[in-house]
C-alpha atoms as a PDB file:
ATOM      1  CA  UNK A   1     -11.609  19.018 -15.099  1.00  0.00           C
ATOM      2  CA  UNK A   2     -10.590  15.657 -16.341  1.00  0.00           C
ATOM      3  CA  UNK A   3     -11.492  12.153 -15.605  1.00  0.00           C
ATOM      4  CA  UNK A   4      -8.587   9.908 -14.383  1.00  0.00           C
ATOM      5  CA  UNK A   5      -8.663   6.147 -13.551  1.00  0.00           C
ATOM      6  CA  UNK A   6      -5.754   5.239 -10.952  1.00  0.00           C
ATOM      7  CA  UNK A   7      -4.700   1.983 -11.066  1.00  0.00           C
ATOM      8  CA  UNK A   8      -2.466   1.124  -7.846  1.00  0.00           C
ATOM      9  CA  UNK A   9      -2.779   3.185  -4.959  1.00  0.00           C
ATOM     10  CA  UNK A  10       0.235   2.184  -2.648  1.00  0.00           C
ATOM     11  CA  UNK A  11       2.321   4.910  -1.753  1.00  0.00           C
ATOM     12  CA  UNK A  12       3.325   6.443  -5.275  1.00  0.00           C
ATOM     13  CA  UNK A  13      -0.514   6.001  -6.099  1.00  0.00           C
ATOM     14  CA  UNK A  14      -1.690   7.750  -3.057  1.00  0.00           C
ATOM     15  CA  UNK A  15       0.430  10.876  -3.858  1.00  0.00           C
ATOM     16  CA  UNK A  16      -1.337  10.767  -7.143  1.00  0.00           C
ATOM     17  CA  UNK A  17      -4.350  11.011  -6.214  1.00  0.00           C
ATOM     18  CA  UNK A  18      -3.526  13.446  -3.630  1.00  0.00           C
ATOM     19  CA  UNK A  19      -2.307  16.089  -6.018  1.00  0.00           C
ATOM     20  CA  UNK A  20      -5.292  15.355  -8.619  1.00  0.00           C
ATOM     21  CA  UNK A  21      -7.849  15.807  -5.950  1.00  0.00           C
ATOM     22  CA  UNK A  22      -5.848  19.239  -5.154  1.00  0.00           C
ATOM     23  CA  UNK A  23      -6.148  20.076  -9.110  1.00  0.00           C
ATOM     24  CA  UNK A  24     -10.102  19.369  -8.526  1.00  0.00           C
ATOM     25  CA  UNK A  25     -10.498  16.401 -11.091  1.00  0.00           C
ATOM     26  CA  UNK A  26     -12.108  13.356 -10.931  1.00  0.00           C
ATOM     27  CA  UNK A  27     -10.551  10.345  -9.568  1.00  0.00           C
ATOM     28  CA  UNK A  28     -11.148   6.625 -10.193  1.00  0.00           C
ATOM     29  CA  UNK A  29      -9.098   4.537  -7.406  1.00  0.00           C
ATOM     30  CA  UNK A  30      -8.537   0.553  -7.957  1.00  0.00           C
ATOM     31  CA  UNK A  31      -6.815  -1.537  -6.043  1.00  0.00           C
ATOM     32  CA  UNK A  32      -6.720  -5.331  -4.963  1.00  0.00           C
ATOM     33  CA  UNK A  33      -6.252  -4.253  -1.549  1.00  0.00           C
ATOM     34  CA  UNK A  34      -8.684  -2.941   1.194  1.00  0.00           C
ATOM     35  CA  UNK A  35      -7.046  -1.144   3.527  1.00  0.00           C
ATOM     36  CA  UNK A  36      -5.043   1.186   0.417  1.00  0.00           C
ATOM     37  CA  UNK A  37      -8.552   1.826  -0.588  1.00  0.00           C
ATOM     38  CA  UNK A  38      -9.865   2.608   2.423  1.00  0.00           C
ATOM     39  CA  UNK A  39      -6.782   4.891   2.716  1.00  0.00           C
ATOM     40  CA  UNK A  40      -7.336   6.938  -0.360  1.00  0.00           C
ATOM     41  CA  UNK A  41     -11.467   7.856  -0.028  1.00  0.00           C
ATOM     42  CA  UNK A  42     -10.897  11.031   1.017  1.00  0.00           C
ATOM     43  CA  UNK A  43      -9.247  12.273  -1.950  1.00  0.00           C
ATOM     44  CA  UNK A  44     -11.142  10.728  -4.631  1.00  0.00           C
ATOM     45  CA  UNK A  45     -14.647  10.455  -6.427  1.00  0.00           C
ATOM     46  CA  UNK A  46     -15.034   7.072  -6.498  1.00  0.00           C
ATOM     47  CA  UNK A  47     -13.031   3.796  -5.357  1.00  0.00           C
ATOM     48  CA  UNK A  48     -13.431   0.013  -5.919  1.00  0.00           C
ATOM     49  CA  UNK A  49     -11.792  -3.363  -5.212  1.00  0.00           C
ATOM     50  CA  UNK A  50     -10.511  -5.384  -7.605  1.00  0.00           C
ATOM     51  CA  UNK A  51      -8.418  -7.217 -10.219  1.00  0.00           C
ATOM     52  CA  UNK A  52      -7.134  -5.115 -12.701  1.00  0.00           C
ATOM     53  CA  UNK A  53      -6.349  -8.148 -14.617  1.00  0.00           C
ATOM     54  CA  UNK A  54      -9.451  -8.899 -15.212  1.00  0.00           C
ATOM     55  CA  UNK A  55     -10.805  -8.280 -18.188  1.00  0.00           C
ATOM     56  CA  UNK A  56     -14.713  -8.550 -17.238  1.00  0.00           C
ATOM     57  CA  UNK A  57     -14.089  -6.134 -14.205  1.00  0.00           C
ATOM     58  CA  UNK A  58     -12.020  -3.834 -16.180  1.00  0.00           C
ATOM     59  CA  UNK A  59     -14.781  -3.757 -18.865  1.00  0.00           C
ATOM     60  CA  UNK A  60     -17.128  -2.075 -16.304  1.00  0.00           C
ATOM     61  CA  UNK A  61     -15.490   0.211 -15.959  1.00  0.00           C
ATOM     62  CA  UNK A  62     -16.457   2.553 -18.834  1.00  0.00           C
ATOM     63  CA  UNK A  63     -12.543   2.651 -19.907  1.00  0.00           C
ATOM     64  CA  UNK A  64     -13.451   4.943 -22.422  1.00  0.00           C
ATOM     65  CA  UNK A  65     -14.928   7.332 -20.517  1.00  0.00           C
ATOM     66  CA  UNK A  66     -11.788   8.840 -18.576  1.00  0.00           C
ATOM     67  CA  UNK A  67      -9.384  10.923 -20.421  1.00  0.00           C
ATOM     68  CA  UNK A  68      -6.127   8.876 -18.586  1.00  0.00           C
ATOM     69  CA  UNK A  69      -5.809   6.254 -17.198  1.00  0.00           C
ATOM     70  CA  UNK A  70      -2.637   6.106 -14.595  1.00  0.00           C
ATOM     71  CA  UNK A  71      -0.993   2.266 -13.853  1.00  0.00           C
ATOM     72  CA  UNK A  72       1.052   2.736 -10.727  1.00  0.00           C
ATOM     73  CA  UNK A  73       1.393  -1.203  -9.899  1.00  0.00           C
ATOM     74  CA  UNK A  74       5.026  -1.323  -8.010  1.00  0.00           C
ATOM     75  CA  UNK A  75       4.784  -4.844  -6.494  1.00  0.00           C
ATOM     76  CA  UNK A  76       4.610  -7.118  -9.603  1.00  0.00           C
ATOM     77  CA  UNK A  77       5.360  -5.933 -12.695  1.00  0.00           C
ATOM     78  CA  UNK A  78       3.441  -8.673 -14.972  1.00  0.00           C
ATOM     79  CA  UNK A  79      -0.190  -7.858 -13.697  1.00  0.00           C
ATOM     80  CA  UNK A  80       1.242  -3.752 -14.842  1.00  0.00           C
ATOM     81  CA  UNK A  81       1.946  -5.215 -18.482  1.00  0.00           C
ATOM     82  CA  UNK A  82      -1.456  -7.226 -18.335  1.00  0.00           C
ATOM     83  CA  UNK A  83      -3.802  -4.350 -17.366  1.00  0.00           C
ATOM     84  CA  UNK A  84      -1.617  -1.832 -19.371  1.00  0.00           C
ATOM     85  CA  UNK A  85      -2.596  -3.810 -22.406  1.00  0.00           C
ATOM     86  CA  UNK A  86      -5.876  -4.794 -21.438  1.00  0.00           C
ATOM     87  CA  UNK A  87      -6.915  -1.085 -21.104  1.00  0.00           C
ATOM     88  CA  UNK A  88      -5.371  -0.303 -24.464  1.00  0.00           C
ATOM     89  CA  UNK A  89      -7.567  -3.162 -25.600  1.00  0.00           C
ATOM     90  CA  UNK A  90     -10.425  -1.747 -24.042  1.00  0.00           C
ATOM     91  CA  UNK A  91     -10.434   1.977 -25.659  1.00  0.00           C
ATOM     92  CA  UNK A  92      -8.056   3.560 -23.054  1.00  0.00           C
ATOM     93  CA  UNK A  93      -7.597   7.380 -24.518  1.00  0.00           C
ATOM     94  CA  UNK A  94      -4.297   7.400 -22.861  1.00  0.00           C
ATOM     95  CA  UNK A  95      -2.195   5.138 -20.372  1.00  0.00           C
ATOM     96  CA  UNK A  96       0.753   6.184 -18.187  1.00  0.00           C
ATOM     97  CA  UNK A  97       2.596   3.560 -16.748  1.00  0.00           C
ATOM     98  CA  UNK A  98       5.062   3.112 -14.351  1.00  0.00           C
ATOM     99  CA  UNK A  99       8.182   1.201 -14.739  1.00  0.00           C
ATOM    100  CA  UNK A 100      11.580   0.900 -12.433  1.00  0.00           C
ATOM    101  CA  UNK A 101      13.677  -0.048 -15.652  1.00  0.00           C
ATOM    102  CA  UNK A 102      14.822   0.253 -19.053  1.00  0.00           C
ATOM    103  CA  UNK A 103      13.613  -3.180 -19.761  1.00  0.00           C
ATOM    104  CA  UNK A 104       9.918  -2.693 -18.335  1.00  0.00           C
ATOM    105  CA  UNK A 105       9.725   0.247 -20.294  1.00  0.00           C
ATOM    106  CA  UNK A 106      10.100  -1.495 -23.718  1.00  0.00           C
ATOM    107  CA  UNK A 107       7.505  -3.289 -22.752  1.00  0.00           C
ATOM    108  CA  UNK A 108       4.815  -1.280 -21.513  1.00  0.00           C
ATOM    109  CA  UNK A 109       5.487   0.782 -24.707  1.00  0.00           C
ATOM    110  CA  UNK A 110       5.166  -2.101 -26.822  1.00  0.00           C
ATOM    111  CA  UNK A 111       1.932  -3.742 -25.005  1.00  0.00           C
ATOM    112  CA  UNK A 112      -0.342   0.036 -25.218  1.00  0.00           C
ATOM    113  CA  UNK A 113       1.873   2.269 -22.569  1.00  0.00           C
ATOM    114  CA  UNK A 114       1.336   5.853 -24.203  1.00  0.00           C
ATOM    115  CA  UNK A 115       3.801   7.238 -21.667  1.00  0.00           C
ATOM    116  CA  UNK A 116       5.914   5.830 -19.002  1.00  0.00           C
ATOM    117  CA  UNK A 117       6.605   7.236 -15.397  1.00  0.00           C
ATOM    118  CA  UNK A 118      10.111   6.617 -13.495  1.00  0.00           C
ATOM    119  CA  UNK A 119       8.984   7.966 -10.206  1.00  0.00           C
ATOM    120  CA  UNK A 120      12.541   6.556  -8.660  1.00  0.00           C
ATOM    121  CA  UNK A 121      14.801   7.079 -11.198  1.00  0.00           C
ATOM    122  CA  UNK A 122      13.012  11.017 -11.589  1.00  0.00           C
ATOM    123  CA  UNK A 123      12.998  11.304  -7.722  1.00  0.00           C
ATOM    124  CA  UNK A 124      16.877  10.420  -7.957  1.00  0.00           C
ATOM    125  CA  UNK A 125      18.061  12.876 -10.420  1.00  0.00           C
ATOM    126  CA  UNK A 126      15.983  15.795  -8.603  1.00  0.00           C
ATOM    127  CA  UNK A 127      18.183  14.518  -5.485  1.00  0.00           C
ATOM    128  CA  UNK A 128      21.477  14.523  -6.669  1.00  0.00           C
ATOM    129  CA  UNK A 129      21.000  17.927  -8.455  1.00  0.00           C
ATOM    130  CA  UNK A 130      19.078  19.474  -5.272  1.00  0.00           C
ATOM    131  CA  UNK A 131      21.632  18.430  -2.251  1.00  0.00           C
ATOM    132  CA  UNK A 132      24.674  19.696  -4.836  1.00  0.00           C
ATOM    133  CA  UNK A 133      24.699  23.287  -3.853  1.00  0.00           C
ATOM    134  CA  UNK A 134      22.556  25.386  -0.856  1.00  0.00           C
ATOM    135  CA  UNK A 135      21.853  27.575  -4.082  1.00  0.00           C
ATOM    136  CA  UNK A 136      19.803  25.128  -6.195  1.00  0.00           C
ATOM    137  CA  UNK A 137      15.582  24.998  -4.692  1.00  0.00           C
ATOM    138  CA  UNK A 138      14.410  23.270  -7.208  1.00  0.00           C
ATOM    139  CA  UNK A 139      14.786  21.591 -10.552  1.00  0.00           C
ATOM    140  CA  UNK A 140      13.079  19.853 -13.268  1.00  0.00           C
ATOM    141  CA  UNK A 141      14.555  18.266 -16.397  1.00  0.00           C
ATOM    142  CA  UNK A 142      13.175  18.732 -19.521  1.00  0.00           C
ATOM    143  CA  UNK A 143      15.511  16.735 -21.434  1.00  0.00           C
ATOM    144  CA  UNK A 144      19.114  15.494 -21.942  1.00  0.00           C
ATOM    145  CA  UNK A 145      20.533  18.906 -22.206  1.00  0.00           C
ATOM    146  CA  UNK A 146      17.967  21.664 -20.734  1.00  0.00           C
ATOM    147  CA  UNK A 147      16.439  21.594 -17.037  1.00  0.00           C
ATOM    148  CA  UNK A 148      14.420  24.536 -15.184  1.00  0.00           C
ATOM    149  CA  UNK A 149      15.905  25.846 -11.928  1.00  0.00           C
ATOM    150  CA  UNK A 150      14.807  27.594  -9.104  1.00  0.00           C
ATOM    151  CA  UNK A 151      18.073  29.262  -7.271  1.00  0.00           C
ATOM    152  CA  UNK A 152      18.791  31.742  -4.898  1.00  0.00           C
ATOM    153  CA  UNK A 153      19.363  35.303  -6.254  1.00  0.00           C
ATOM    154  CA  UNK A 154      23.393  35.700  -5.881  1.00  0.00           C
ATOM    155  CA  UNK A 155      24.340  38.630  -3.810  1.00  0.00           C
ATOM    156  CA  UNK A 156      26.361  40.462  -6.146  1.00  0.00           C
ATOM    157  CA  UNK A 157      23.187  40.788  -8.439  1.00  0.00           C
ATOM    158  CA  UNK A 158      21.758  42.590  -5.695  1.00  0.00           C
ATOM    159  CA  UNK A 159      19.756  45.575  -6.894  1.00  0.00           C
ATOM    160  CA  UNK A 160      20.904  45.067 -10.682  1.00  0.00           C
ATOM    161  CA  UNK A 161      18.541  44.568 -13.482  1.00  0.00           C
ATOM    162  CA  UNK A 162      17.869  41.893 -15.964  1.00  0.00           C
ATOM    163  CA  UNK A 163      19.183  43.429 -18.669  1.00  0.00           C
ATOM    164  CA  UNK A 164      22.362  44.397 -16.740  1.00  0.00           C
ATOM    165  CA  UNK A 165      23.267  40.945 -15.874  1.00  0.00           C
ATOM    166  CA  UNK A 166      22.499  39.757 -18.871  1.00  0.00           C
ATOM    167  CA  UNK A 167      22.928  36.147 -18.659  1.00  0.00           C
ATOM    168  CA  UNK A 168      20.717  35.185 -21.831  1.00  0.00           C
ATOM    169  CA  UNK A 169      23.389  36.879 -24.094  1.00  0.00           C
ATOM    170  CA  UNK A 170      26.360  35.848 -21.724  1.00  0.00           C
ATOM    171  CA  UNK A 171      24.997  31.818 -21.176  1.00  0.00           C
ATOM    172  CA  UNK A 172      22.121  31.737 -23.197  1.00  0.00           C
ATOM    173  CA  UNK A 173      19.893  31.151 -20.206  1.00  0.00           C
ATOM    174  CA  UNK A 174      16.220  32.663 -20.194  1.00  0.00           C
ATOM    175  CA  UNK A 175      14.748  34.255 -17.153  1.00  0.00           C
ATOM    176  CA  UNK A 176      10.827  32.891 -16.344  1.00  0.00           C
ATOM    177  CA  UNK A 177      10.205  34.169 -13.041  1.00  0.00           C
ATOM    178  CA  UNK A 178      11.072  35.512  -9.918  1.00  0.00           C
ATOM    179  CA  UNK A 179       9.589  34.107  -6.689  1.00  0.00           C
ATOM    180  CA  UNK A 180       9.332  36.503  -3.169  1.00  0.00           C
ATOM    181  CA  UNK A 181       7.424  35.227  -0.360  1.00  0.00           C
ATOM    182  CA  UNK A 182       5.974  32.284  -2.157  1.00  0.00           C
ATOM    183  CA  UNK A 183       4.469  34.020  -4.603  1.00  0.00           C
ATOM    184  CA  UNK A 184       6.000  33.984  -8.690  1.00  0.00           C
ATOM    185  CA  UNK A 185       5.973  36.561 -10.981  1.00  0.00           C
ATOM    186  CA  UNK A 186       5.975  35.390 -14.173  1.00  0.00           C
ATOM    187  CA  UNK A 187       6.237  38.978 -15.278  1.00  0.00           C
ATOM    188  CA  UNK A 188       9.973  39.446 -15.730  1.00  0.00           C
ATOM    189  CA  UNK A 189      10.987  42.595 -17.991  1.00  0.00           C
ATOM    190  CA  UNK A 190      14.378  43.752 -19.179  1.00  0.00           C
ATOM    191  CA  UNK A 191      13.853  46.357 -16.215  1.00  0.00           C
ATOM    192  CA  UNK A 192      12.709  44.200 -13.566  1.00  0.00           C
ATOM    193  CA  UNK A 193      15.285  44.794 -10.402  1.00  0.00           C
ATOM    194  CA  UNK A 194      16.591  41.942  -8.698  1.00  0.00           C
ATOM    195  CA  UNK A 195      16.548  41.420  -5.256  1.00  0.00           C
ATOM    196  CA  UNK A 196      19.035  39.381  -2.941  1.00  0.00           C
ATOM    197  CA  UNK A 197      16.520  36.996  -0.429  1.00  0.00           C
ATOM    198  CA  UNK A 198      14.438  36.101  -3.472  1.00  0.00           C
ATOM    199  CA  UNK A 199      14.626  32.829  -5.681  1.00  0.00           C
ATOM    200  CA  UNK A 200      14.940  33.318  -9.722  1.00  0.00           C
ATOM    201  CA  UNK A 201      13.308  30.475 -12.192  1.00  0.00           C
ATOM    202  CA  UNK A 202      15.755  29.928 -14.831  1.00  0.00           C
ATOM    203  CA  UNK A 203      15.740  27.740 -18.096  1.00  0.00           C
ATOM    204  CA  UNK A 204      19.030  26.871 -19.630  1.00  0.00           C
ATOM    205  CA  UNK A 205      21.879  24.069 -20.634  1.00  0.00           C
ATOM    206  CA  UNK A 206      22.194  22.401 -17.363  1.00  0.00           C
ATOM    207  CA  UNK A 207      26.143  23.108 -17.864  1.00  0.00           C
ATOM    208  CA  UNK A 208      25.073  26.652 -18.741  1.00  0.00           C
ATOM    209  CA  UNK A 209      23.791  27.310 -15.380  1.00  0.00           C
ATOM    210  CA  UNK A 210      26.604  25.507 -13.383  1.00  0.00           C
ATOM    211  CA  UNK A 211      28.940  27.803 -14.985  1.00  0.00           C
ATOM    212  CA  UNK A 212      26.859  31.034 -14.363  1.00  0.00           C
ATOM    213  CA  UNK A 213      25.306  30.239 -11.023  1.00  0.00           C
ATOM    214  CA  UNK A 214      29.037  28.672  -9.999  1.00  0.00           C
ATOM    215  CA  UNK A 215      27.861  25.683  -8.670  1.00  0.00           C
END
């Protein structure tokens, strides 16, 4: 269980919060605004009002005290920078930030961002690679070159097993997990039979599993 300090709780915020409440730890919410705080109660430990630029209220915080502290500020960017740095001033183990461009990254990174979050531009390239083929469930990009993706079993490898198809020798794409019914199983052997109506987790070159998946 860790101890999180959430910073912002508009909409992005909120969903935050949600999920960290879901993964059982404990949840700090700030926000200027009432009603957002009002909003979120249910799904954390604790809540206050306030100014996050402040230093004095940030200070009572106990800043050192949570393992991360999350800045989700979307409506003005310069009170992000000023509590980003003022909880870096403060002890902050580690601060996420979250930024809308290249430019407010720089920034943040340079003022005590640890990390920086691009919940738009992240949300956008899960988009465009989701809606291009019926095939593709979901997806996840680990870098420049290799994503994860969750796809539809093709027909023709319909009762087959992994080592027949053999697509980490052929495209040099690794098999993690098979997923029937909602549940995974992360327990894929060379002998494991594939199913059509299931969904395969997949780790490869992005162009890798265009060309294999024919998407």
């Amino acid at each position: 269980m860790k101890s999180v300090l959430l910073i912002g709780v508009g909409r992005f915020g909120r969903h935050i919060a949600l999920k960290l409440n879901d993964l059982n730890h404990q949840v700090m919410a700030i926000d200027h605004n009432e009603e957002r705080i009002d909003a979120v109660l249910p799904f954390v430990t604790n809540a206050q009002i306030g100014d996050s630029t402040n230093k004095d209220f940030l200070s009572g915080l106990g800043i050192r005290n949570f393992d991360a502290c999350i800045v989700t500020i979307g409506d003005n960017f310069q009170n992000s920078l000023e509590t980003t740095s003022l909880l870096k001033e403060l002890g902050a183990r580690k601060v996420f930030a979250r930024a809308s461009r290249g430019l407010q990254e720089k920034f943040l990174l340079r003022n005590g961002a640890d990390e920086v979050i691009y919940p738009e531009k992240q949300l956008a390239a899960w988009t465009a690679i989701r809606c291009t083929s019926d095939h593709i469930l979901d997806y996840v990009e680990l870098d420049s070159q290799y994503s994860i993706f969750e796809l539809s079993i093709p027909p023709e490898w319909d009762g087959k097993t992994v080592v027949q198809i053999d697509i980490r020798k052929k495209y040099h794409i690794n098999i993690l997990g098979i997923r029937e019914n909602g549940n995974l199983n992360m327990a894929v052997t060379p002998d494991t039979v594939l199913k059509s109506g299931r969904s395969i987790l997949v780790l490869g070159q992005s162009r890798a599993v265009q060309k294999c998946f024919h998407l």
